[in-house]
Protein backbone atom coordinates (compact mmCIF):
# COMPACT_ATOMS: atom_id res chain seq x y z
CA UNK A 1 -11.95 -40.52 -39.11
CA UNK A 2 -12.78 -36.49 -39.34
CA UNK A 3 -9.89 -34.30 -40.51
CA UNK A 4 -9.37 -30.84 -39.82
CA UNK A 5 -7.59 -28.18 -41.54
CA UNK A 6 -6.09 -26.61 -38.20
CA UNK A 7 -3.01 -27.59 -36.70
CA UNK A 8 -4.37 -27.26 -33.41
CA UNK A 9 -7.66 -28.62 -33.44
CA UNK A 10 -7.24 -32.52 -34.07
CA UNK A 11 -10.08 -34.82 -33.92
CA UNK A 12 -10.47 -38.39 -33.44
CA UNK A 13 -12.68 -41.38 -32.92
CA UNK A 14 -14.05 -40.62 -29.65
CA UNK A 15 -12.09 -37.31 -29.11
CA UNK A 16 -10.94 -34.13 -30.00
CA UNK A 17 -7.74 -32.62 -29.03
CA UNK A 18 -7.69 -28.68 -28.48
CA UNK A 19 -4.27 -27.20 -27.66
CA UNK A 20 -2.63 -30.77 -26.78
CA UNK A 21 -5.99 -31.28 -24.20
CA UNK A 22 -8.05 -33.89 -24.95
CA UNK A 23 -12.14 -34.21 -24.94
CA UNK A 24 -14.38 -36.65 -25.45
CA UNK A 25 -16.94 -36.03 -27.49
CA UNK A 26 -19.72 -37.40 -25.26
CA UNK A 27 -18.17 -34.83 -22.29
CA UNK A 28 -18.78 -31.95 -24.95
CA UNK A 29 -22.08 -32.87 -25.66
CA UNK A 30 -22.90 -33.55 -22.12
CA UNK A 31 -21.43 -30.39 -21.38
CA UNK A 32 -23.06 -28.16 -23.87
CA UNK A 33 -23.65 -24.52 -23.04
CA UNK A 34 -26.31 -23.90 -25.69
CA UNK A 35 -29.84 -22.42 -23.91
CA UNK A 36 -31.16 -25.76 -24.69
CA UNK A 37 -28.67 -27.77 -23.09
CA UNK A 38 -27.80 -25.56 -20.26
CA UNK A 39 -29.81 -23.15 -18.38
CA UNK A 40 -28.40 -19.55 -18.88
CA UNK A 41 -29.27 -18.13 -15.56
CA UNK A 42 -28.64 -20.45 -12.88
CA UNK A 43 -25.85 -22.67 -15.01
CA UNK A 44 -28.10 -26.19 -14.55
CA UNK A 45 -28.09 -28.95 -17.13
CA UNK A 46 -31.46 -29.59 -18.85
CA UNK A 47 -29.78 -32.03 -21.45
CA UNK A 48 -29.86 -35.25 -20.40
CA UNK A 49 -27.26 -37.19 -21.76
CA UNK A 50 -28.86 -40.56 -20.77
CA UNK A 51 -31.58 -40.42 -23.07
CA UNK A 52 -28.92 -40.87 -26.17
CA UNK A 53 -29.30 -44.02 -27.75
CA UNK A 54 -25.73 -43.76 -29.74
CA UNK A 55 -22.21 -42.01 -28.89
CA UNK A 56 -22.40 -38.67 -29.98
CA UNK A 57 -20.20 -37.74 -33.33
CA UNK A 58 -19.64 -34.23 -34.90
CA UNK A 59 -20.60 -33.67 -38.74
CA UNK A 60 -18.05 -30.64 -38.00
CA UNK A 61 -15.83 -28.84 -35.16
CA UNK A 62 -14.16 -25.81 -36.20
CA UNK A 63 -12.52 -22.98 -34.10
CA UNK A 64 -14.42 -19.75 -34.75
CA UNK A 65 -12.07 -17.02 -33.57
CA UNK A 66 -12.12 -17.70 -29.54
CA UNK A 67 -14.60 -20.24 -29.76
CA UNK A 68 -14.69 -23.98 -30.31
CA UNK A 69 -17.94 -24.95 -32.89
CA UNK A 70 -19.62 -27.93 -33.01
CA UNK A 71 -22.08 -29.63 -35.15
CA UNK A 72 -23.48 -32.61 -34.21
CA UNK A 73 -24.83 -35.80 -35.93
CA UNK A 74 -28.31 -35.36 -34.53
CA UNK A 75 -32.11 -35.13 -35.97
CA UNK A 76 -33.26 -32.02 -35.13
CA UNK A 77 -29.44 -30.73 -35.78
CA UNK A 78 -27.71 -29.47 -33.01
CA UNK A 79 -24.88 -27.01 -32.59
CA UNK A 80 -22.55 -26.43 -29.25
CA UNK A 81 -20.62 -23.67 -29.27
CA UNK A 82 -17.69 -23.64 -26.41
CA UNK A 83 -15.59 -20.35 -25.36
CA UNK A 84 -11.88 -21.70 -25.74
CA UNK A 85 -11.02 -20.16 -22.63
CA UNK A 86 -13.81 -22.08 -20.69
CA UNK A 87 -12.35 -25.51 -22.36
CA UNK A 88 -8.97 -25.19 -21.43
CA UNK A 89 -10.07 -23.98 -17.36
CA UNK A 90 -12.40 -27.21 -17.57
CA UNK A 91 -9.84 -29.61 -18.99
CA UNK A 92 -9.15 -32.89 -17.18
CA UNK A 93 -6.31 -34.36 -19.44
CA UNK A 94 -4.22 -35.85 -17.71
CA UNK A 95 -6.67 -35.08 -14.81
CA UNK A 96 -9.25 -32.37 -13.59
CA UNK A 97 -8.01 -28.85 -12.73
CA UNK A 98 -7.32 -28.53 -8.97
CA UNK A 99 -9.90 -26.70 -7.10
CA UNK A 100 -10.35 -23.02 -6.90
CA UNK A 101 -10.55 -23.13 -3.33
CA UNK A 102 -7.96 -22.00 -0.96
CA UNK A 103 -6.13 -24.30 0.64
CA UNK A 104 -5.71 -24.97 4.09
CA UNK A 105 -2.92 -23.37 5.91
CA UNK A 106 -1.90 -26.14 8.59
CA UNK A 107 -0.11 -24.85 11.61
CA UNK A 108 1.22 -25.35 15.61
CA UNK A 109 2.00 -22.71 17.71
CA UNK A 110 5.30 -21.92 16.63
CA UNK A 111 3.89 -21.50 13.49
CA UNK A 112 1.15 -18.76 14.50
CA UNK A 113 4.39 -17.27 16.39
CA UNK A 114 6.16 -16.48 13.21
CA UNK A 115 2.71 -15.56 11.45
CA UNK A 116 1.04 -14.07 13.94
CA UNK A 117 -2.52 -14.39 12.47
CA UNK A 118 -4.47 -11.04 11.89
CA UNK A 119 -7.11 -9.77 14.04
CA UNK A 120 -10.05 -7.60 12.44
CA UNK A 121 -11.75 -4.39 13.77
CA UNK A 122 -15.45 -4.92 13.25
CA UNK A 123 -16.00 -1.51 12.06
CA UNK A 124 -13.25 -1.51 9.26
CA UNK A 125 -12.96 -5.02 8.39
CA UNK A 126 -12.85 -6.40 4.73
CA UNK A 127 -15.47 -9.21 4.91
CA UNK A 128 -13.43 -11.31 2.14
CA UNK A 129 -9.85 -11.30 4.20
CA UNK A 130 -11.92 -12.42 7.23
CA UNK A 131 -13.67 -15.04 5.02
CA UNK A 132 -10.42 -16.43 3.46
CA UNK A 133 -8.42 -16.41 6.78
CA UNK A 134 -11.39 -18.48 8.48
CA UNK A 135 -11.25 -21.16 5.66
CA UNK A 136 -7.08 -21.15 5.56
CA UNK A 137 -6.60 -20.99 9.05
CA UNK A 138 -9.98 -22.44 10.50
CA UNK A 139 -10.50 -19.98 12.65
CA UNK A 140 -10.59 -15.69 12.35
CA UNK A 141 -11.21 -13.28 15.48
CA UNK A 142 -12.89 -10.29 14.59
CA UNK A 143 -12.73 -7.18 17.55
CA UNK A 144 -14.99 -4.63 18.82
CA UNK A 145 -18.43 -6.03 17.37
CA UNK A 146 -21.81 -4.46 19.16
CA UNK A 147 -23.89 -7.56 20.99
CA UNK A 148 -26.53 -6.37 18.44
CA UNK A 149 -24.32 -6.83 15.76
CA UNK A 150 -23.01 -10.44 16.06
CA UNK A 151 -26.31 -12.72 14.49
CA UNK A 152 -26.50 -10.12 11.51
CA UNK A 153 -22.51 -10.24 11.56
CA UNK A 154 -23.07 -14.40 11.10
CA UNK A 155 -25.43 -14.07 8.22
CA UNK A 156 -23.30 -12.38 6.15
CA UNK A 157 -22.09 -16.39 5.74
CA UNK A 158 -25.58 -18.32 6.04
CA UNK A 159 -28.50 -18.41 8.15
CA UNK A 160 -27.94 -19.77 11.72
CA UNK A 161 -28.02 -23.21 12.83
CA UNK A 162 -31.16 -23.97 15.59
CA UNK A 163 -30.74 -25.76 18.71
CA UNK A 164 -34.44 -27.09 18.97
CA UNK A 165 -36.29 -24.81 21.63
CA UNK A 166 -32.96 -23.32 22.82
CA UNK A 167 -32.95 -21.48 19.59
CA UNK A 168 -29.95 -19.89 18.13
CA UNK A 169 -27.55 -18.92 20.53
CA UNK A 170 -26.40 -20.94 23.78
CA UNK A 171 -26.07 -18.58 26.68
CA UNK A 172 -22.83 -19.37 29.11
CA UNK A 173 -22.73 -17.43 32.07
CA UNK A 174 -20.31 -17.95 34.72
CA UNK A 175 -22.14 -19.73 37.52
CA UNK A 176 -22.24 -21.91 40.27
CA UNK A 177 -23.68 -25.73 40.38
CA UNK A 178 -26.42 -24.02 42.83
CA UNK A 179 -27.23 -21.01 40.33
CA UNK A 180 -30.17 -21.07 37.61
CA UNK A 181 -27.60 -21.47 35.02
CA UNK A 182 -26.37 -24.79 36.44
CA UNK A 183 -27.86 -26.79 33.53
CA UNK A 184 -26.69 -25.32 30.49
CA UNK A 185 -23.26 -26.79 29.88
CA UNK A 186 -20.14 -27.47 31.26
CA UNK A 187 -19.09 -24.09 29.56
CA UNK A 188 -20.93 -22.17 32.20
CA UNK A 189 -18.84 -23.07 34.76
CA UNK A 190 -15.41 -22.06 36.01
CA UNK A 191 -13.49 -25.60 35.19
CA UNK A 192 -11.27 -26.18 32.70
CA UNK A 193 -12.75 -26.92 29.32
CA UNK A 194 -10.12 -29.57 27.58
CA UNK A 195 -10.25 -28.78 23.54
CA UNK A 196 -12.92 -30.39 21.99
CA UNK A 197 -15.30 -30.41 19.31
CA UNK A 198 -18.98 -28.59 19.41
CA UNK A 199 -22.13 -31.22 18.67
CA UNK A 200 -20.40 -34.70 18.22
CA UNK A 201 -23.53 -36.14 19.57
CA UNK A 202 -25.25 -35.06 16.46
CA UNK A 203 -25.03 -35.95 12.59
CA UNK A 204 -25.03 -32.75 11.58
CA UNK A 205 -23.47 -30.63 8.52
CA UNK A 206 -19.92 -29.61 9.10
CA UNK A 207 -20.24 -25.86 10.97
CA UNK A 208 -18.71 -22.76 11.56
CA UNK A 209 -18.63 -21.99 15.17
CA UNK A 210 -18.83 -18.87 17.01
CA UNK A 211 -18.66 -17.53 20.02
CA UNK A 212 -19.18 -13.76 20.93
CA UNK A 213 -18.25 -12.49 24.36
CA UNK A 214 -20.67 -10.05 25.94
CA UNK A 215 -18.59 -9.48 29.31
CA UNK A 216 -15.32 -11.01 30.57
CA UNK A 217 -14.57 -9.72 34.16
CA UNK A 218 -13.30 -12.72 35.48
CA UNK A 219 -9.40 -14.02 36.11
CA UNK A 220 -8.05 -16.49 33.87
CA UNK A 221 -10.27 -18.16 31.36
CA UNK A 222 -7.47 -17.99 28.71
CA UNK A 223 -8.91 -19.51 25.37
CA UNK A 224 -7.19 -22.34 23.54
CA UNK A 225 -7.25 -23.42 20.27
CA UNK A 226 -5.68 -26.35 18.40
CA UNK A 227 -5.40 -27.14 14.79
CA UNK A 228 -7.07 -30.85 14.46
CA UNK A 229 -5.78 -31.54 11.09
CA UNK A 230 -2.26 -30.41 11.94
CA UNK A 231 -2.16 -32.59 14.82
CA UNK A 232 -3.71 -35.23 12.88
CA UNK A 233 -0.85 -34.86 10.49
CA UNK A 234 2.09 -35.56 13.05
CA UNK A 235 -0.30 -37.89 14.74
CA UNK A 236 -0.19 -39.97 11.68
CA UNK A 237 3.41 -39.72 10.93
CA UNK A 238 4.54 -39.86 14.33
CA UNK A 239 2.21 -42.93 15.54
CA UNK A 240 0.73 -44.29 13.36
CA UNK A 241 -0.74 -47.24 14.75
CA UNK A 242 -2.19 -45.58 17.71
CA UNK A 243 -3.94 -42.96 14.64
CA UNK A 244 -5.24 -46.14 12.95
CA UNK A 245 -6.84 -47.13 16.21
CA UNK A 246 -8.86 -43.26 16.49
CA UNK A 247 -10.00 -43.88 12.97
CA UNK A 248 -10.92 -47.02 12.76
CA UNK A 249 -12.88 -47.69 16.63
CA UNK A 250 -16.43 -46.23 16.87
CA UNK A 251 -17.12 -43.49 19.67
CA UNK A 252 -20.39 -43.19 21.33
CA UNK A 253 -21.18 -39.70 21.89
CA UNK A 254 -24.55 -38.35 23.78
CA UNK A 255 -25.70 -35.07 24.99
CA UNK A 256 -28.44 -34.03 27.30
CA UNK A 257 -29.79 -30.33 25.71
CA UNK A 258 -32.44 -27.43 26.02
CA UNK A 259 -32.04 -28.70 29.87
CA UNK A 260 -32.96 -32.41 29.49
CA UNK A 261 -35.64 -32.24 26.80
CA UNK A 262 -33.40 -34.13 24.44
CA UNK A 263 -30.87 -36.65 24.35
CA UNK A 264 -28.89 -36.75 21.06
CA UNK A 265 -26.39 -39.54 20.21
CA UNK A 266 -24.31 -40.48 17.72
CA UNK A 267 -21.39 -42.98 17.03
CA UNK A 268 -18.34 -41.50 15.09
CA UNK A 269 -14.76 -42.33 15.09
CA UNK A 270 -12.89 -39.65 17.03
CA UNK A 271 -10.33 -39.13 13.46
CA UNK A 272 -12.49 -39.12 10.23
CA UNK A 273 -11.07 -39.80 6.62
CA UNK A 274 -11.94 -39.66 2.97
CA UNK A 275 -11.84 -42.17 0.50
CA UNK A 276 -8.17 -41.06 -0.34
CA UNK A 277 -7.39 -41.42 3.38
CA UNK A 278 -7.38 -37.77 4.22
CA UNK A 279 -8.73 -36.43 7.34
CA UNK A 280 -11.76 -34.65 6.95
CA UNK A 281 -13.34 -34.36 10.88
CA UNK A 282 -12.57 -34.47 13.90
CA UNK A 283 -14.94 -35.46 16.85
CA UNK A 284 -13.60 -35.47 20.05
CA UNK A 285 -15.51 -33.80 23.19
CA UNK A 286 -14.41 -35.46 26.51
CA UNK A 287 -17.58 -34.26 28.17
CA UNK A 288 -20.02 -35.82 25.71
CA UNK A 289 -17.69 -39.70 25.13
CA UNK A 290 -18.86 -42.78 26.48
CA UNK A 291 -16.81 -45.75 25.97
CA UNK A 292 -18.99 -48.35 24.69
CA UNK A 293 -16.88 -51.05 23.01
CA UNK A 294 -16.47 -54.71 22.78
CA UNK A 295 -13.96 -56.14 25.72
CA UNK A 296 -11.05 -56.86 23.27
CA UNK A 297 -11.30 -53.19 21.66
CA UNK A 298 -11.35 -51.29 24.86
CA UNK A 299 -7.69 -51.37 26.50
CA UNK A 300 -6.21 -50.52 22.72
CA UNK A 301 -8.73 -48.22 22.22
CA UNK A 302 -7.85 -46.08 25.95
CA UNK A 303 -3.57 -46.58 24.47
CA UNK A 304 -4.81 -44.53 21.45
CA UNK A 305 -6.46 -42.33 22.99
CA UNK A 306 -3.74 -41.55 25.76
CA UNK A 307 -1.24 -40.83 22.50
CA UNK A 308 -3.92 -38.66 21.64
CA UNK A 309 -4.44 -36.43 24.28
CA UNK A 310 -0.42 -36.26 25.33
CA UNK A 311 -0.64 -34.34 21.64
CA UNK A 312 -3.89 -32.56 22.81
CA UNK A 313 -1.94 -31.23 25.68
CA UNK A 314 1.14 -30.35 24.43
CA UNK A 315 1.75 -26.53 24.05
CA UNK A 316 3.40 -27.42 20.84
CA UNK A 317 -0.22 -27.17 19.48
CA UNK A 318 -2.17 -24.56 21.38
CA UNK A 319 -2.76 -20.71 20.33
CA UNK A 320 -3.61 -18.88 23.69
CA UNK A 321 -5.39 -15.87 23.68
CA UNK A 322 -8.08 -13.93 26.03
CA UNK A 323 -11.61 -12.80 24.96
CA UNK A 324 -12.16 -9.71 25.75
CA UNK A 325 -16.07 -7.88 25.60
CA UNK A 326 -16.89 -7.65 21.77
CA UNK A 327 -14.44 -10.48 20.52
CA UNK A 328 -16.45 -12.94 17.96
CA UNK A 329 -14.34 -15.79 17.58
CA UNK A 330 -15.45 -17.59 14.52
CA UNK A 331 -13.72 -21.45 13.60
CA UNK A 332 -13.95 -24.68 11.54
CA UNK A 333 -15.76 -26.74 13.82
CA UNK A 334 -14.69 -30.06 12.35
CA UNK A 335 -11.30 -28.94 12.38
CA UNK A 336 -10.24 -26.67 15.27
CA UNK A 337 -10.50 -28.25 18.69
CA UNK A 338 -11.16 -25.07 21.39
CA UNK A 339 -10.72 -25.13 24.55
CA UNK A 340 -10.36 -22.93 27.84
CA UNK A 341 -8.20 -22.73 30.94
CA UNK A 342 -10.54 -22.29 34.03
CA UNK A 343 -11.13 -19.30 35.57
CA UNK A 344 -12.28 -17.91 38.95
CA UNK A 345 -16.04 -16.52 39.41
CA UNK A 346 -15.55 -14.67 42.28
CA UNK A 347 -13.22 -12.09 40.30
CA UNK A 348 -15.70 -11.27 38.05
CA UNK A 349 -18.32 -12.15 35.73
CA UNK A 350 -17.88 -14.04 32.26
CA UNK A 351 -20.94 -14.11 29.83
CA UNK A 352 -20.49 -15.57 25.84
CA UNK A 353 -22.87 -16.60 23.24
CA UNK A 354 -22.46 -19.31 21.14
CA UNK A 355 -23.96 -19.83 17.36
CA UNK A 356 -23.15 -21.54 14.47
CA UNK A 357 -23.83 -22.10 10.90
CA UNK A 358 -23.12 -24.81 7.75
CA UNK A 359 -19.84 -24.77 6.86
CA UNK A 360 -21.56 -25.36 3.45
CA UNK A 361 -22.37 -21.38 3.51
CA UNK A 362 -18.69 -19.91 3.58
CA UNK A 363 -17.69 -22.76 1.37
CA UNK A 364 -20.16 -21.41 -1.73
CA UNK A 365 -19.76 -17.75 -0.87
CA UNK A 366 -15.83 -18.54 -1.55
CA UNK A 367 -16.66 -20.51 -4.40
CA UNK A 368 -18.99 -17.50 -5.79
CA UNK A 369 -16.55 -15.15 -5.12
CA UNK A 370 -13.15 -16.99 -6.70
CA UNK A 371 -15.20 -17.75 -10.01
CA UNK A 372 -15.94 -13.84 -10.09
CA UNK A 373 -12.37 -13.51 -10.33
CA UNK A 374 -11.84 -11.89 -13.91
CA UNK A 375 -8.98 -13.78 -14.40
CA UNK A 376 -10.67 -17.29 -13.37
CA UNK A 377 -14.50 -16.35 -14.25
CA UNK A 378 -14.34 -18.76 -17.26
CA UNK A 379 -13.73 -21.83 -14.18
CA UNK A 380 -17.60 -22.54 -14.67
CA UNK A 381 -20.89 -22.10 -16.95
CA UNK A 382 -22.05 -19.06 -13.87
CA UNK A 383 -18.68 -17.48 -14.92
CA UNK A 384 -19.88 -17.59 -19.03
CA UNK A 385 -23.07 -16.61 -18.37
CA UNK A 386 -23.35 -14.79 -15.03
CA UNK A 387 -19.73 -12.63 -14.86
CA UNK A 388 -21.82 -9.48 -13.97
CA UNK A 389 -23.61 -10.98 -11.15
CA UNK A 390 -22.36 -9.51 -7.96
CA UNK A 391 -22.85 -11.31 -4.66
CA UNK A 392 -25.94 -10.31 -2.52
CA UNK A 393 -23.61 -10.18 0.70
């Protein structure tokens, strides 16, 4: 067994232990920040560990004022030299560091009553605050941004999601079932629009929705929002058999777009969980469900999905608010289900945009910015080697 003069520096068989954390030794080696190991700019592993033939063993570890130094039983030799603080932010005894994400902020209306969440002013907005309270809250509202201004406003997260030959935006206009608009979506009419999901009827990425309002002339038309994974929450707790039903039963989802040239489907249950049984998506749009199921499935399936939609329906879950011209509602599409009350066309005229793009985007600009953090840049090998680097947005 190696010895060590330290007292806290102790090294074993198959481990070291720094500061009562343990490490393997073939985590260290995998893990190696050297340049030959580890690329220095963009943080990627070049080292395979694979191509070892034996368990890697030290000849020597010493601590080196703040570092951790390693020598390594190899032919050529081979050093690894480890930052202490890095070491103890990657440690995973007795288990991995949580993430550095924030976490969600679950809530119901009564919630969003006693915070009442913040709405920004386009032009003196701090794009980070807007950022957070998107991923927190799954949705931010941000006031008083030019029509010109909302795609560039959406690529400060990531470039925009297309919609075939419709593009990158979906137009809703108020219209009629006569007018030229008539094909669009349900969305361009004056009906109410039960809270849903965007895109069900695809397998797409996760996505931040948005929708921008040009003009809103019309009465009514209030917008709705509900938080899926809090009403998941009491869904589960409350009725739980009628939630094991939404996960478990398969929901075929299609949707005629860009006016009939397409027809996507998709089948998805309408409550999605992880492998630790968490929910991760929801993907429920009344307008796009078909109920395609076996004969025995279909009557428990319908007494799910009536549970369901009492708790859709409830006020107990909806935040109610009015777009007004220059409003850019942004939201966690996989986790906020929006909604509208209907409105009436002859009082005026009501014209939004739609857009969206990977949820992926805001989740690695948060990521960037968190391990930027001086007090948390030593979270990753881009926080050793990149702690200068300043966002490009």
């Amino acid at each position: 067994m190696l010895s060590t003069t330290t007292s806290t520096l102790n090294l074993q068989d198959s481990f070291l232990v720094l500061e009562n954390k343990r490490f393997h030794y073939i985590w260290l080696r995998h893990h190696c920040l050297s340049a030959k190991c580890c690329d220095s700019w963009s943080g990627q592993r070049i080292y395979d560990i694979s191509t070892s033939t034996d368990l890697p063993k030290p000849l020597s570890a010493t601590l080196n004022g703040e570092n951790l130094v390693i020598d390594w039983q190899e032919d050529p030799p081979h050093q690894s030299v480890f930052p202490i603080s890095w070491l103890l932010n990657h440690a995973y005894d007795p288990k991995p560091n949580p993430d550095f994400e924030p976490e969600y902020i679950l809530w119901n209306s009564d919630w969003l009553r006693a915070h009442p969440p913040e709405q920004h002013d386009f032009n003196n907005c701090d794009q980070q605050t807007w950022m957070n309270q998107l991923y927190t809250l799954g949705f931010t509202l941000i006031k008083n941004v030019p029509h010109e201004a909302f795609e560039s406003l959406l690529t400060l997260i990531g470039p925009l999601h297309e919609y075939a030959r419709d593009g990158k935006f979906s137009i809703l206009k108020s219209a009629r079932p006569s007018s030229e608009y008539a094909c669009s979506d349900l969305g361009s009419l004056s009906n109410e629009l039960i809270p849903h999901n965007d895109l069900v009827s695809r397998d797409a990425s996760p996505l931040v929705g948005a929708l921008y309002c040009v003009e809103n002339t019309t009465t009514g038309g209030e917008s709705i929002l509900i938080d899926g994974f809090k009403l998941a929450e009491d869904l589960h707790r409350e009725k739980l058999h009628n939630f094991s039903t939404l996960t478990e039963i398969l929901v075929d989802y299609w949707h005629y777009f860009d006016c009939g040239s397409y027809l996507m489907r998709s089948k998805k249950p309408l409550i999605e969980l992880d492998r630790k049984g968490e929910v991760v998506s929801l993907y429920y749009s009344y307008k796009n469900m078909i109920i395609n199921l076996p004969f025995d499935q279909t009557q428990h399936f319908y007494e799910a999905f009536a549970v369901f939609m009492s708790y859709v329906r409830s006020p107990k879950y909806q935040y109610k608010f009015r777009l007004q011209a220059g409003d850019c509602l942004l939201y966690n599409n996989s986790r906020m289900l929006h909604g509208r009350k209907s409105f009436d066309p002859s009082t005026g005229f009501r014209y939004l945009e739609s857009a969206a793009v990977e949820w992926d985007y805001l989740r690695s600009l948060l990521n960037l910015k968190y391990l930027q953090h001086p007090t948390i840049q030593g979270l990753s090998i881009l926080g050793t080697h990149r702690s200068g680097v300043q966002s490009s947005y």
